[in-house]
PDB file of N, CA and C in Angstrom:
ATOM      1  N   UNK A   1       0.846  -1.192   0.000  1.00  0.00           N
ATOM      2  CA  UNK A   1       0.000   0.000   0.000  1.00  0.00           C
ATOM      3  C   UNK A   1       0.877   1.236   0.000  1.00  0.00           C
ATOM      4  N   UNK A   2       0.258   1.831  -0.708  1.00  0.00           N
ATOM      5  CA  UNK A   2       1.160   3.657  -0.874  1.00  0.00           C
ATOM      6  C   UNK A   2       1.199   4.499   0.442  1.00  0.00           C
ATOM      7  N   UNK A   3       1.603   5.275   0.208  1.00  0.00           N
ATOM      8  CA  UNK A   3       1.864   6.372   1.645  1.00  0.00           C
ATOM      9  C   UNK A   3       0.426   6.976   1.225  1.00  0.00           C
ATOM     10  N   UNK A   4      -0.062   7.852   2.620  1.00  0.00           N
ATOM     11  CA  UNK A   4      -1.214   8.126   2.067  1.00  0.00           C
ATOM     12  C   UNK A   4      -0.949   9.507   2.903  1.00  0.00           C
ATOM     13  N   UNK A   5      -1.390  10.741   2.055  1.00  0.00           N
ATOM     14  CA  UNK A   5      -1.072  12.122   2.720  1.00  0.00           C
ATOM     15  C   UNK A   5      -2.200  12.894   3.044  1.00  0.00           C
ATOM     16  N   UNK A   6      -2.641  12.994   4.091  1.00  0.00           N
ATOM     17  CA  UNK A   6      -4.263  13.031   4.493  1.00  0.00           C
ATOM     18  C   UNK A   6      -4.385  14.302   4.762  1.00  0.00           C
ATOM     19  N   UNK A   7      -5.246  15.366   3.960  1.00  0.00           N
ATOM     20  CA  UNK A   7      -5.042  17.109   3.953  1.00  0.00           C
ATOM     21  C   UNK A   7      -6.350  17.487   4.645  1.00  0.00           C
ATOM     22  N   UNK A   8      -6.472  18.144   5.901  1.00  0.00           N
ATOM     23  CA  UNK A   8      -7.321  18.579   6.466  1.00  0.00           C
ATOM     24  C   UNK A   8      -8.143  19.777   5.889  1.00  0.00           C
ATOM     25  N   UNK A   9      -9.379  19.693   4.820  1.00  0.00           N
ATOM     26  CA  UNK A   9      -9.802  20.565   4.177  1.00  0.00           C
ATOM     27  C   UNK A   9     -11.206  21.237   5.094  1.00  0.00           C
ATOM     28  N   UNK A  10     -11.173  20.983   6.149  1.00  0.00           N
ATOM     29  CA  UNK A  10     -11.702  22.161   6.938  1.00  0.00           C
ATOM     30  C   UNK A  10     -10.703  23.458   7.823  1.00  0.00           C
ATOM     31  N   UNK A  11      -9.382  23.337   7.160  1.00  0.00           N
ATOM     32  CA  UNK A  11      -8.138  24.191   7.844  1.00  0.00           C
ATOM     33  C   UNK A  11      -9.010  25.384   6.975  1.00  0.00           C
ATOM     34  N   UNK A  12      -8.774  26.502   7.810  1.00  0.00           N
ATOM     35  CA  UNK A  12      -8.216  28.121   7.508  1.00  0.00           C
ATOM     36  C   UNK A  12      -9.659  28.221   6.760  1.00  0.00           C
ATOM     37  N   UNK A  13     -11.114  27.884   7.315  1.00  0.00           N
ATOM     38  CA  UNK A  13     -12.302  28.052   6.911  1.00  0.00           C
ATOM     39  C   UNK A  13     -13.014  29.604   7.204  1.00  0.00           C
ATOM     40  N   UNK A  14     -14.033  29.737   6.808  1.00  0.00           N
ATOM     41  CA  UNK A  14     -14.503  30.674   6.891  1.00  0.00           C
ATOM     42  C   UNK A  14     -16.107  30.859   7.201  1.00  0.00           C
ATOM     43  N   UNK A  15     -16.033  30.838   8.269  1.00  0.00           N
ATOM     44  CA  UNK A  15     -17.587  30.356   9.120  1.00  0.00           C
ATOM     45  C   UNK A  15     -17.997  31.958   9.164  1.00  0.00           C
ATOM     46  N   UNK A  16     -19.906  31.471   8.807  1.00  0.00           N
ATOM     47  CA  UNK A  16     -20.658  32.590   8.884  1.00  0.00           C
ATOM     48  C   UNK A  16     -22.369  32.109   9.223  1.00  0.00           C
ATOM     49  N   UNK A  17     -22.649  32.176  10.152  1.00  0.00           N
ATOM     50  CA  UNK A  17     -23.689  31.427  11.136  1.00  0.00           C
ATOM     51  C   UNK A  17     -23.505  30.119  11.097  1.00  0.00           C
ATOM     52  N   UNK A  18     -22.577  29.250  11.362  1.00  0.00           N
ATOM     53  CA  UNK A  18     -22.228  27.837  11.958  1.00  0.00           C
ATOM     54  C   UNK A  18     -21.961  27.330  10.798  1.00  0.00           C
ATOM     55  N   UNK A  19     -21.825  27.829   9.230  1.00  0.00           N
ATOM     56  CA  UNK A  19     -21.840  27.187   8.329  1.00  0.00           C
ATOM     57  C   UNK A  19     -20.705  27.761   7.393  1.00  0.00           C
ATOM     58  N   UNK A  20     -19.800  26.614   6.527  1.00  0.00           N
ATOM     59  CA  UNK A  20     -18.783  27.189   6.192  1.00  0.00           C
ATOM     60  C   UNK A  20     -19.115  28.017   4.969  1.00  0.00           C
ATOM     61  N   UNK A  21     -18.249  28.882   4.288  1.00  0.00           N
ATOM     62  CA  UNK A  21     -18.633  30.055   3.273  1.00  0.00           C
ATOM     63  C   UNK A  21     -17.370  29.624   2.398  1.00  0.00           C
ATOM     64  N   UNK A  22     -17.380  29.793   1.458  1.00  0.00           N
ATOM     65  CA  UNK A  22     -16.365  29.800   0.090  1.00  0.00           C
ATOM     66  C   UNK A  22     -15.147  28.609   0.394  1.00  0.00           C
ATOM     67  N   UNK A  23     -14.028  28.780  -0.202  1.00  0.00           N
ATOM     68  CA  UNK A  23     -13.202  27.687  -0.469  1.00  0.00           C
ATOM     69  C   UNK A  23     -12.018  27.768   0.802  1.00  0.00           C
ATOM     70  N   UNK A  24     -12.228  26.624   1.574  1.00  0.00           N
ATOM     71  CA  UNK A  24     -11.064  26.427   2.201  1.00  0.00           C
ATOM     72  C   UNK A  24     -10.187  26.522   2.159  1.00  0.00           C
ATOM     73  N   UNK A  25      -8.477  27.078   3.118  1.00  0.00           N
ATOM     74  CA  UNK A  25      -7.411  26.493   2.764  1.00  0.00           C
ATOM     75  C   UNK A  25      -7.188  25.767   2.658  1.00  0.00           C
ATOM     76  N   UNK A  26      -7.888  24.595   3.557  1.00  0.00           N
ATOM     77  CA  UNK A  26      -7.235  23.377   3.424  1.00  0.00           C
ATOM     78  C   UNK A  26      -7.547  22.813   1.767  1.00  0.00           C
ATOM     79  N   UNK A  27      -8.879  23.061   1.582  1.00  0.00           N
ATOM     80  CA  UNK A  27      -9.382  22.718  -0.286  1.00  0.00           C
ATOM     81  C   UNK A  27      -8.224  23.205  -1.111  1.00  0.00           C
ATOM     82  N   UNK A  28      -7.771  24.812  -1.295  1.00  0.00           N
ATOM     83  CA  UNK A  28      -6.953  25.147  -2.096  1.00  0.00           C
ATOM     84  C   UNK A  28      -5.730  24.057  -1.858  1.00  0.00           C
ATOM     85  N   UNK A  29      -5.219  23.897  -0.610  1.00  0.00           N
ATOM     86  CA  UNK A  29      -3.792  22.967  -0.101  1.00  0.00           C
ATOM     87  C   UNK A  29      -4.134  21.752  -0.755  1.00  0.00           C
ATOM     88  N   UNK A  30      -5.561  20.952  -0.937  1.00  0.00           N
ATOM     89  CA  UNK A  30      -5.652  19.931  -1.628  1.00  0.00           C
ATOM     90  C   UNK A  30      -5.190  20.003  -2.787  1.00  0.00           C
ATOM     91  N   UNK A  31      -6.359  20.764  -3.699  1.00  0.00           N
ATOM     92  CA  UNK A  31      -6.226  20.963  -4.968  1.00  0.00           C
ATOM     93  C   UNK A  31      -4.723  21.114  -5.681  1.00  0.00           C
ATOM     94  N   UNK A  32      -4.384  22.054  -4.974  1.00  0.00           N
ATOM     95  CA  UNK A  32      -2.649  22.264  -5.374  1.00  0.00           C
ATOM     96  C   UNK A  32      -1.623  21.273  -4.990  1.00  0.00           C
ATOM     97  N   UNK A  33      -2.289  20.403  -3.938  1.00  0.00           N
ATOM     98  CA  UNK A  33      -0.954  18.621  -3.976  1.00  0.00           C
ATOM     99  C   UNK A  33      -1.337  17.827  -4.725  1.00  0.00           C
ATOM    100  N   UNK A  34      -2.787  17.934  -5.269  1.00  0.00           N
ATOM    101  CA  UNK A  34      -3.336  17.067  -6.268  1.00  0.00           C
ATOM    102  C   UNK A  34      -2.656  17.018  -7.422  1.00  0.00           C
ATOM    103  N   UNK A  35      -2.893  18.495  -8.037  1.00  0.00           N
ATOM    104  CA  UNK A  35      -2.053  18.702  -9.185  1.00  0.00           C
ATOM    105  C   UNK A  35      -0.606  19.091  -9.604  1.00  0.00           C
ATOM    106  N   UNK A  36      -0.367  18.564  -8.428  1.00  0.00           N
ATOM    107  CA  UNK A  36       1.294  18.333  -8.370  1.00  0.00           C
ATOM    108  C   UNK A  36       1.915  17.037  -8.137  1.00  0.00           C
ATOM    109  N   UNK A  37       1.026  16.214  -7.474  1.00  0.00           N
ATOM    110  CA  UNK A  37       1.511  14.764  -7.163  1.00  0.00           C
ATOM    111  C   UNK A  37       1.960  14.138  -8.092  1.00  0.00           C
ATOM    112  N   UNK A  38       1.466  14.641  -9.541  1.00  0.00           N
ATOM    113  CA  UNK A  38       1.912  13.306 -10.321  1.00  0.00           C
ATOM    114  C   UNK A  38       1.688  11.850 -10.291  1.00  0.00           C
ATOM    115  N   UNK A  39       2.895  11.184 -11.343  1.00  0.00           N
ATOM    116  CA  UNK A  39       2.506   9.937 -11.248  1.00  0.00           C
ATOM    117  C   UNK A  39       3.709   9.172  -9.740  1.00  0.00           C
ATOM    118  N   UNK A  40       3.064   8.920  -8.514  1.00  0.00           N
ATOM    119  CA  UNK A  40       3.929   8.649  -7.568  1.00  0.00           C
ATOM    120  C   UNK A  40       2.693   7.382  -6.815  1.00  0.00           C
ATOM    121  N   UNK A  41       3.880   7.173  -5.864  1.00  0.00           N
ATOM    122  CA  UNK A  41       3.293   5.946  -4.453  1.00  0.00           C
ATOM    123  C   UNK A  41       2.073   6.581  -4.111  1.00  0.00           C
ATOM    124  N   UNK A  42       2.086   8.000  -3.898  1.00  0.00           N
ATOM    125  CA  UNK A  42       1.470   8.798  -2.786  1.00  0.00           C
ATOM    126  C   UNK A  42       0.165   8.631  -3.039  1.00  0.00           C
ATOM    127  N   UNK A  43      -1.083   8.832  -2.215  1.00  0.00           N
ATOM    128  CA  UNK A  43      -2.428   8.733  -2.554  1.00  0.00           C
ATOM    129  C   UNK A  43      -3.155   9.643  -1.342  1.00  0.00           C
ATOM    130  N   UNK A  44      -3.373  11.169  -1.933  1.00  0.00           N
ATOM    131  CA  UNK A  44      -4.147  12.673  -1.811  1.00  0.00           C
ATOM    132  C   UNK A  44      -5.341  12.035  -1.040  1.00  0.00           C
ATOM    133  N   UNK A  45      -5.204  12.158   0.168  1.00  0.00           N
ATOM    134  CA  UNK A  45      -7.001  11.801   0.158  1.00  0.00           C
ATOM    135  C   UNK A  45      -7.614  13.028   1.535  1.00  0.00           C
ATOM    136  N   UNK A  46      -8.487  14.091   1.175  1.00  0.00           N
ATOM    137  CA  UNK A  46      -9.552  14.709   1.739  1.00  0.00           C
ATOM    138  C   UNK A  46      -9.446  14.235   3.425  1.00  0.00           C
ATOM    139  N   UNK A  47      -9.731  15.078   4.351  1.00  0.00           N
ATOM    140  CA  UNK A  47     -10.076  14.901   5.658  1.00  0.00           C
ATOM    141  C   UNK A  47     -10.855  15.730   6.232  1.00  0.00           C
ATOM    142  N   UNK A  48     -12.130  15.572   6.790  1.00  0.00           N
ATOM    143  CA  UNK A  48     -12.647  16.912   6.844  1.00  0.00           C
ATOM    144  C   UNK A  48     -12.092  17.388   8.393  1.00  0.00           C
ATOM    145  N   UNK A  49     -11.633  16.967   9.365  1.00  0.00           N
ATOM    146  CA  UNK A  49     -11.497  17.946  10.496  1.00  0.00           C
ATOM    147  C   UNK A  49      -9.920  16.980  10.830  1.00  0.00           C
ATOM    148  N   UNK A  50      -8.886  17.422  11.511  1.00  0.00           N
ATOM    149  CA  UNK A  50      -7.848  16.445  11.726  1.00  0.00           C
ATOM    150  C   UNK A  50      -7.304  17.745  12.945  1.00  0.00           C
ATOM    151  N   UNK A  51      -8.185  18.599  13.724  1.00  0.00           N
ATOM    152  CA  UNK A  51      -8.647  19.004  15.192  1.00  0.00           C
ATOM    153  C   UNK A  51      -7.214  19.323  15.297  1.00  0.00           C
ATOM    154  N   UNK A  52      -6.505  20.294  14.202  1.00  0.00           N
ATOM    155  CA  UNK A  52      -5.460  21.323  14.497  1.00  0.00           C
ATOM    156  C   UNK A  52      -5.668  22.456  14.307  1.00  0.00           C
ATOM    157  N   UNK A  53      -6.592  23.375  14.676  1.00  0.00           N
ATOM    158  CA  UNK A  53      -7.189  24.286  14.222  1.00  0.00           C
ATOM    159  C   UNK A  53      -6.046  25.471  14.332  1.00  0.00           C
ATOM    160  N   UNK A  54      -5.668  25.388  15.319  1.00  0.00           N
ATOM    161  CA  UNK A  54      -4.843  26.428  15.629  1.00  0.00           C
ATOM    162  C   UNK A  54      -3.517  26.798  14.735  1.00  0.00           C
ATOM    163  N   UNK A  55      -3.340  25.573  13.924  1.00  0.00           N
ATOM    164  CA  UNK A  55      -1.769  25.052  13.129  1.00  0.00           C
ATOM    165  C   UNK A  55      -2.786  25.443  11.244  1.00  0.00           C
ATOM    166  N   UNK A  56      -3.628  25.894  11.188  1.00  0.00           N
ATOM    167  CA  UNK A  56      -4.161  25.503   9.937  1.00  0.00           C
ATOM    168  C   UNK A  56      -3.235  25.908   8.955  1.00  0.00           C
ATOM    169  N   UNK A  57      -2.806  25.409   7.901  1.00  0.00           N
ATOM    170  CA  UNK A  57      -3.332  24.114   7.188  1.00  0.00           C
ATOM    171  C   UNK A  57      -2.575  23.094   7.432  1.00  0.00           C
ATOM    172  N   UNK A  58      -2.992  21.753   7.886  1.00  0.00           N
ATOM    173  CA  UNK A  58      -2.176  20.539   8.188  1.00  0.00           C
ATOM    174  C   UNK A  58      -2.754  19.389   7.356  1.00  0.00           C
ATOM    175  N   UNK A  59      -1.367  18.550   7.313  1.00  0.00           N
ATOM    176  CA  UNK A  59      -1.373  17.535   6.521  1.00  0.00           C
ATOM    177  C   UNK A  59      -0.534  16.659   7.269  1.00  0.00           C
ATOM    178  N   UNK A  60      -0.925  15.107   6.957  1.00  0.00           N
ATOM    179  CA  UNK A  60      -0.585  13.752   7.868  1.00  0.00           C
ATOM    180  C   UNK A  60      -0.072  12.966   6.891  1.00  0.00           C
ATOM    181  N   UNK A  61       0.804  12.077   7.439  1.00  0.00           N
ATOM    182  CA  UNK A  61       1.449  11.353   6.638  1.00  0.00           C
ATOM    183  C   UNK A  61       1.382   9.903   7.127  1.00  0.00           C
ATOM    184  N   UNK A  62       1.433   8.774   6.610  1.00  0.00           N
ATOM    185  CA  UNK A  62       0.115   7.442   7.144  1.00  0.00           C
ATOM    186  C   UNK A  62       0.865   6.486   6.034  1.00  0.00           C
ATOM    187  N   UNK A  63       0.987   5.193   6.775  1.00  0.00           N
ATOM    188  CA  UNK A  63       1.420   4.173   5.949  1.00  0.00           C
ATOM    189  C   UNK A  63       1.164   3.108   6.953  1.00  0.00           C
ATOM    190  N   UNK A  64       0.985   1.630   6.770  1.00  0.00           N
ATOM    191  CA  UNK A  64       1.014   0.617   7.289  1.00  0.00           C
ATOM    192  C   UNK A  64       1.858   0.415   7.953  1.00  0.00           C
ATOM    193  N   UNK A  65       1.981  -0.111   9.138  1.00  0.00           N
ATOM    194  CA  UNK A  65       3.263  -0.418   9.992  1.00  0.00           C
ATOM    195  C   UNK A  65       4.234   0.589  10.108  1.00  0.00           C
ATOM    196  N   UNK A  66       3.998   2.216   9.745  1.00  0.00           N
ATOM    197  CA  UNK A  66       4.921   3.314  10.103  1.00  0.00           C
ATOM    198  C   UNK A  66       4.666   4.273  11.148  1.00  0.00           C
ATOM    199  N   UNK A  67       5.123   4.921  10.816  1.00  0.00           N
ATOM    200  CA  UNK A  67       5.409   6.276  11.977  1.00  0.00           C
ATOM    201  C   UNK A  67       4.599   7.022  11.101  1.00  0.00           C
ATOM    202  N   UNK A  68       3.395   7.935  11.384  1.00  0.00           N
ATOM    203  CA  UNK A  68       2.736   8.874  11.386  1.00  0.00           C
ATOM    204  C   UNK A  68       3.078   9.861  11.957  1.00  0.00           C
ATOM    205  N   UNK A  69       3.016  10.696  10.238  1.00  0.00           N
ATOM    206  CA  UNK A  69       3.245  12.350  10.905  1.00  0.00           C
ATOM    207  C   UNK A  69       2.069  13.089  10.917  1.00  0.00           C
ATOM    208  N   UNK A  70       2.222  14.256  11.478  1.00  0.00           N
ATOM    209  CA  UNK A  70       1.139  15.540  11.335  1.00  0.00           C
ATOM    210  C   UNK A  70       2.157  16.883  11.205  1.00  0.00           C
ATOM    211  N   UNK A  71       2.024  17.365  10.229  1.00  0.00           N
ATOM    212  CA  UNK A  71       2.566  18.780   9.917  1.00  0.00           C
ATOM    213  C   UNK A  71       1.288  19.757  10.113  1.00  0.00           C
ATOM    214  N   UNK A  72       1.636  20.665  10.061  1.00  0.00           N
ATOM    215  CA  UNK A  72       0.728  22.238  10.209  1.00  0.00           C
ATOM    216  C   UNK A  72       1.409  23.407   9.817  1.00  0.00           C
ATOM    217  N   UNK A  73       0.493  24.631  10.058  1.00  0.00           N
ATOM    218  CA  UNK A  73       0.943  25.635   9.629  1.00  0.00           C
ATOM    219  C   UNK A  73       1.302  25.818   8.292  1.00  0.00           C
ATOM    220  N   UNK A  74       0.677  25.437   7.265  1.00  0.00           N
ATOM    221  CA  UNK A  74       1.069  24.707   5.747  1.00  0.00           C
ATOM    222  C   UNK A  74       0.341  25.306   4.921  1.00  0.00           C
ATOM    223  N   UNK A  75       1.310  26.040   3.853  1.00  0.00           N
ATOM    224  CA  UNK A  75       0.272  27.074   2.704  1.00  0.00           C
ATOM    225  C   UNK A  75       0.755  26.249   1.653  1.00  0.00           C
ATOM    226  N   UNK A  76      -0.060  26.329   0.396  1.00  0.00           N
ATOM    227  CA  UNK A  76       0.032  25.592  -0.513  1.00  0.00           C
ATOM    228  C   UNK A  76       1.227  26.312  -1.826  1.00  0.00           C
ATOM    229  N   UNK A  77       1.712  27.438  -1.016  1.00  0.00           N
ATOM    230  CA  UNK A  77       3.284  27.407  -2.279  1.00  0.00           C
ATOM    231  C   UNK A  77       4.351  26.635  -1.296  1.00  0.00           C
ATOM    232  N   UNK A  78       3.716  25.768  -0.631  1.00  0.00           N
ATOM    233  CA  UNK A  78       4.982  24.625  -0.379  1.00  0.00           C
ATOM    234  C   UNK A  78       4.579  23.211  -0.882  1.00  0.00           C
ATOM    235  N   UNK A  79       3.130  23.150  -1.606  1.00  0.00           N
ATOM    236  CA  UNK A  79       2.985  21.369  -1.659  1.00  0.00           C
ATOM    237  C   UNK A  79       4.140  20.977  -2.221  1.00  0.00           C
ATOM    238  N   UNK A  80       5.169  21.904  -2.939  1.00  0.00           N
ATOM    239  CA  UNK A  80       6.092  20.762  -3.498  1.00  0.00           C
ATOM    240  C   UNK A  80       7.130  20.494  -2.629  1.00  0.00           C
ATOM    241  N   UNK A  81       7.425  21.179  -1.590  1.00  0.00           N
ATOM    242  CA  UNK A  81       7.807  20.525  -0.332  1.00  0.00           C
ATOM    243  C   UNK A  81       7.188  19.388   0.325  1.00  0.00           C
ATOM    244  N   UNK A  82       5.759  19.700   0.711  1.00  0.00           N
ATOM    245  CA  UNK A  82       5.118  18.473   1.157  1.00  0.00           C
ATOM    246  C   UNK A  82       5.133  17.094   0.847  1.00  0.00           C
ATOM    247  N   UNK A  83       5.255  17.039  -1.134  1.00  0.00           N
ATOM    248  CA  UNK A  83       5.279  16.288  -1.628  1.00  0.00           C
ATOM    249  C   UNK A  83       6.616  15.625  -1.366  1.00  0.00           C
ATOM    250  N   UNK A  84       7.742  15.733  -1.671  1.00  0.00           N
ATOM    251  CA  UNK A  84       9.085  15.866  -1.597  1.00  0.00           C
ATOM    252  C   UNK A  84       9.022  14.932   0.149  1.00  0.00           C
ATOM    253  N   UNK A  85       8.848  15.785   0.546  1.00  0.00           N
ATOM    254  CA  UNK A  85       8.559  15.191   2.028  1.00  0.00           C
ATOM    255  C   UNK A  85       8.387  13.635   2.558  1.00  0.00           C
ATOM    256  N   UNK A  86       6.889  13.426   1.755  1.00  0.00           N
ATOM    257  CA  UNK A  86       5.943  12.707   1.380  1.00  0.00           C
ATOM    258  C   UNK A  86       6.523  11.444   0.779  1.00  0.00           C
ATOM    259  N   UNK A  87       7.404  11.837  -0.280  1.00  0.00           N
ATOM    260  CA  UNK A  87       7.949  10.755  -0.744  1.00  0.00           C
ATOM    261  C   UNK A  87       9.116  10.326  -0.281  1.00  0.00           C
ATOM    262  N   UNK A  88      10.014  11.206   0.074  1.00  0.00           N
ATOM    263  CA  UNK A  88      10.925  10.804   1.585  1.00  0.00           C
ATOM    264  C   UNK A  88      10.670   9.201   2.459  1.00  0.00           C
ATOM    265  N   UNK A  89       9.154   9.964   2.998  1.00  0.00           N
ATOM    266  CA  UNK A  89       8.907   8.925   3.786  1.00  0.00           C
ATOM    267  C   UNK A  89       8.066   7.765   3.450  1.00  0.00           C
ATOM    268  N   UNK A  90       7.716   7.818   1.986  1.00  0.00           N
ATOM    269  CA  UNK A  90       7.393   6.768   1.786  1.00  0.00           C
ATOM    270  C   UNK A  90       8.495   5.304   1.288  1.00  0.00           C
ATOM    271  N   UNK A  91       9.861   6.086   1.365  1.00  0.00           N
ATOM    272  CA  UNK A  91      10.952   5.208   1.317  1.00  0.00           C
ATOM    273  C   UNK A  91      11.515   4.720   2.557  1.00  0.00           C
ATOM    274  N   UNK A  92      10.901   5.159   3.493  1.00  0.00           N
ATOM    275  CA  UNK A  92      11.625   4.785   4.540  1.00  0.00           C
ATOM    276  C   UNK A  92      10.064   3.366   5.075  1.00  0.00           C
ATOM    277  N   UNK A  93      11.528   2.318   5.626  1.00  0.00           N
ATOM    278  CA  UNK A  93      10.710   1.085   6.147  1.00  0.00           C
ATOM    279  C   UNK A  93       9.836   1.212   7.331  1.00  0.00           C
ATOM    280  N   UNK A  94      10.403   2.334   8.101  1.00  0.00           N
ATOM    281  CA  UNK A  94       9.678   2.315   9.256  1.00  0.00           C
ATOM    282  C   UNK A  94       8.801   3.911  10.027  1.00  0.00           C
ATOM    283  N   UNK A  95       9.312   4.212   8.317  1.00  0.00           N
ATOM    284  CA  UNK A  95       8.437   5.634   8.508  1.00  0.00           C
ATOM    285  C   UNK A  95       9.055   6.865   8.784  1.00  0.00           C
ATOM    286  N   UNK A  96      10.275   6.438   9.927  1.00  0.00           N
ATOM    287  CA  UNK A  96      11.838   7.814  10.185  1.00  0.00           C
ATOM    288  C   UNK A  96      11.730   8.713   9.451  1.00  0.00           C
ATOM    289  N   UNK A  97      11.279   9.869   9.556  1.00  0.00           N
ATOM    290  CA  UNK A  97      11.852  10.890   8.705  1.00  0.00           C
ATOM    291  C   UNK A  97      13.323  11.821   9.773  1.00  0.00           C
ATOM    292  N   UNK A  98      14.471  11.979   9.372  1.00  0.00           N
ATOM    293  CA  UNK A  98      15.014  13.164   9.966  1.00  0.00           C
ATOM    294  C   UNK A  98      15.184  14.040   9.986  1.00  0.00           C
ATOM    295  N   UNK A  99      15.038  15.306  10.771  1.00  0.00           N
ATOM    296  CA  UNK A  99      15.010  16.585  10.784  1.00  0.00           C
ATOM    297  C   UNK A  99      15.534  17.308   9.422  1.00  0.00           C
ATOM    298  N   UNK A 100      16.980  16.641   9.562  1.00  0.00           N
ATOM    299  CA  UNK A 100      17.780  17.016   8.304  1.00  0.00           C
ATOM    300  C   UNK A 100      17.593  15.990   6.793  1.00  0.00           C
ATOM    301  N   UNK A 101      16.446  15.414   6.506  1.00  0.00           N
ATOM    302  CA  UNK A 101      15.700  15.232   5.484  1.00  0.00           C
ATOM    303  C   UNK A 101      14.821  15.777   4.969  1.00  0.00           C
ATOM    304  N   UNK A 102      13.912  16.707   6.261  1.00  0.00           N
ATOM    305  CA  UNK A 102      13.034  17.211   5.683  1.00  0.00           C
ATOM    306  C   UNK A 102      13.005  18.733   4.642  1.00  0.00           C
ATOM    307  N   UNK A 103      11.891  19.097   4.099  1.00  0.00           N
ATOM    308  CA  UNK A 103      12.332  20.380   3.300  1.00  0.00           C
ATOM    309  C   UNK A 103      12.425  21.352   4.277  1.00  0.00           C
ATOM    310  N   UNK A 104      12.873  22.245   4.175  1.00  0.00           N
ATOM    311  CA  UNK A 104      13.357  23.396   4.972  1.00  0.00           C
ATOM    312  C   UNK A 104      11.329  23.997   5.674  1.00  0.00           C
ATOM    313  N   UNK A 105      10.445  23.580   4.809  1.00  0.00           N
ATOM    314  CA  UNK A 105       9.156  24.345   5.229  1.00  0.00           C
ATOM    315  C   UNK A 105       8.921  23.184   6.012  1.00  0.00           C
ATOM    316  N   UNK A 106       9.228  21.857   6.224  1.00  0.00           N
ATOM    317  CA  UNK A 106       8.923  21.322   7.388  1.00  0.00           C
ATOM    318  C   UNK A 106       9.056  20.867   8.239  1.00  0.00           C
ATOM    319  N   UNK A 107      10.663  21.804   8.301  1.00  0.00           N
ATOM    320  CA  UNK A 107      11.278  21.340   9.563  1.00  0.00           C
ATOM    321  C   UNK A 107      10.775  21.896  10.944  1.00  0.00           C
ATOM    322  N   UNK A 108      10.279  23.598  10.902  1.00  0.00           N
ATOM    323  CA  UNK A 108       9.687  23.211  12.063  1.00  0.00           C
ATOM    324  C   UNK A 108       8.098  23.753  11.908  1.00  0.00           C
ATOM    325  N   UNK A 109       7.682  22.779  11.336  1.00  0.00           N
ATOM    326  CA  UNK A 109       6.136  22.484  11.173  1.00  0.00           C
ATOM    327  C   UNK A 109       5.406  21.674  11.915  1.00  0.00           C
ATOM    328  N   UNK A 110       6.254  20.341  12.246  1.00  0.00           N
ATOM    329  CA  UNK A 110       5.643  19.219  12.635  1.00  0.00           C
ATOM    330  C   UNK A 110       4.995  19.564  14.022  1.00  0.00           C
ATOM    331  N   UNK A 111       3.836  18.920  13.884  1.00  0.00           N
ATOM    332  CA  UNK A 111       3.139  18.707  15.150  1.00  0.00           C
ATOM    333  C   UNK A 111       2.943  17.746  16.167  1.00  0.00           C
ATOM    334  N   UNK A 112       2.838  16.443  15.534  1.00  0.00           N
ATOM    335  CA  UNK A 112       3.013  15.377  16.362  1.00  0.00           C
ATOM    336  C   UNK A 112       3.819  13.950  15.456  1.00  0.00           C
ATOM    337  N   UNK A 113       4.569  13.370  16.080  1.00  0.00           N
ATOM    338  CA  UNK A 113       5.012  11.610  15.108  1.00  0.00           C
ATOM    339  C   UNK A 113       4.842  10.582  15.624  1.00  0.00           C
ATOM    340  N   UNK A 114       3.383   9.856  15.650  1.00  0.00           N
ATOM    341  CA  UNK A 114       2.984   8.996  16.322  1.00  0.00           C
ATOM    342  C   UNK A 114       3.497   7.373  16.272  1.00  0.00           C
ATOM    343  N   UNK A 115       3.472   7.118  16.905  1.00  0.00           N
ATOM    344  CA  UNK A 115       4.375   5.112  16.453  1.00  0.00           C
ATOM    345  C   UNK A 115       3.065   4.568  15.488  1.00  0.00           C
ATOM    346  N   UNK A 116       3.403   3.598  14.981  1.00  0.00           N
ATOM    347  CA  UNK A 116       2.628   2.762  13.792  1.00  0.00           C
ATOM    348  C   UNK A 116       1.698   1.628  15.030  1.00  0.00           C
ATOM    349  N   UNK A 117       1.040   1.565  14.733  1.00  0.00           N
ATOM    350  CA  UNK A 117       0.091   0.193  15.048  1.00  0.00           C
ATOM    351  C   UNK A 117       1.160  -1.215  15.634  1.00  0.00           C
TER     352      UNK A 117
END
């Protein structure tokens, strides 16, 4: 199974009586890793809340038997960092990313790196 990069598209919303109004950051942050991903491992998939509100825009990084990340604070003239990132760790067996691997926008982004299952 591919790495899977999970984009919180209720980040950086715009609420107007309990209900959201026009296009998310997190939507634009989709749209723009979408059409940058190319042909790769990776597989873009939608999240509607991933309860970093404060970090908006965040994106997770998820594989079978790895280390899960959560980045934040994330505008979309870096998906090609993200991506880059992304595919980093989809080479790694156990998920490791190191500080000094990552792109310079996510080194200090990260929010949490949870152990694998």
């Amino acid at each position: 199974m591919s790495t899977i990069v999970y984009v919180c598209t209720t980040c950086a919303s715009t609420w107007q009586n309990g209900k959201k109004v026009g296009t998310s950051g997190g939507e634009i942050l989709l749209a723009t890793l979408e059409a940058e991903n190319g042909t790769t491992n990776l597989t873009i998939k939608p999240v509607n809340c991933m309860s970093a509100c404060s970090h908006a825009c965040c994106v997770a990084f998820a594989a079978p038997g790895k280390y899960s990340y959560i980045f934040g604070d994330l505008h979309p003239e870096v998906a090609g960092d993200i991506l880059d990132c992304a595919r980093t760790y989809d080479t790694k067996t156990d998920g490791m990313i190191g500080w000094n691997e990552r792109p310079e926008a996510l080194k200090k982004t990260l929010i949490a790196r949870l152990p694998a299952l």
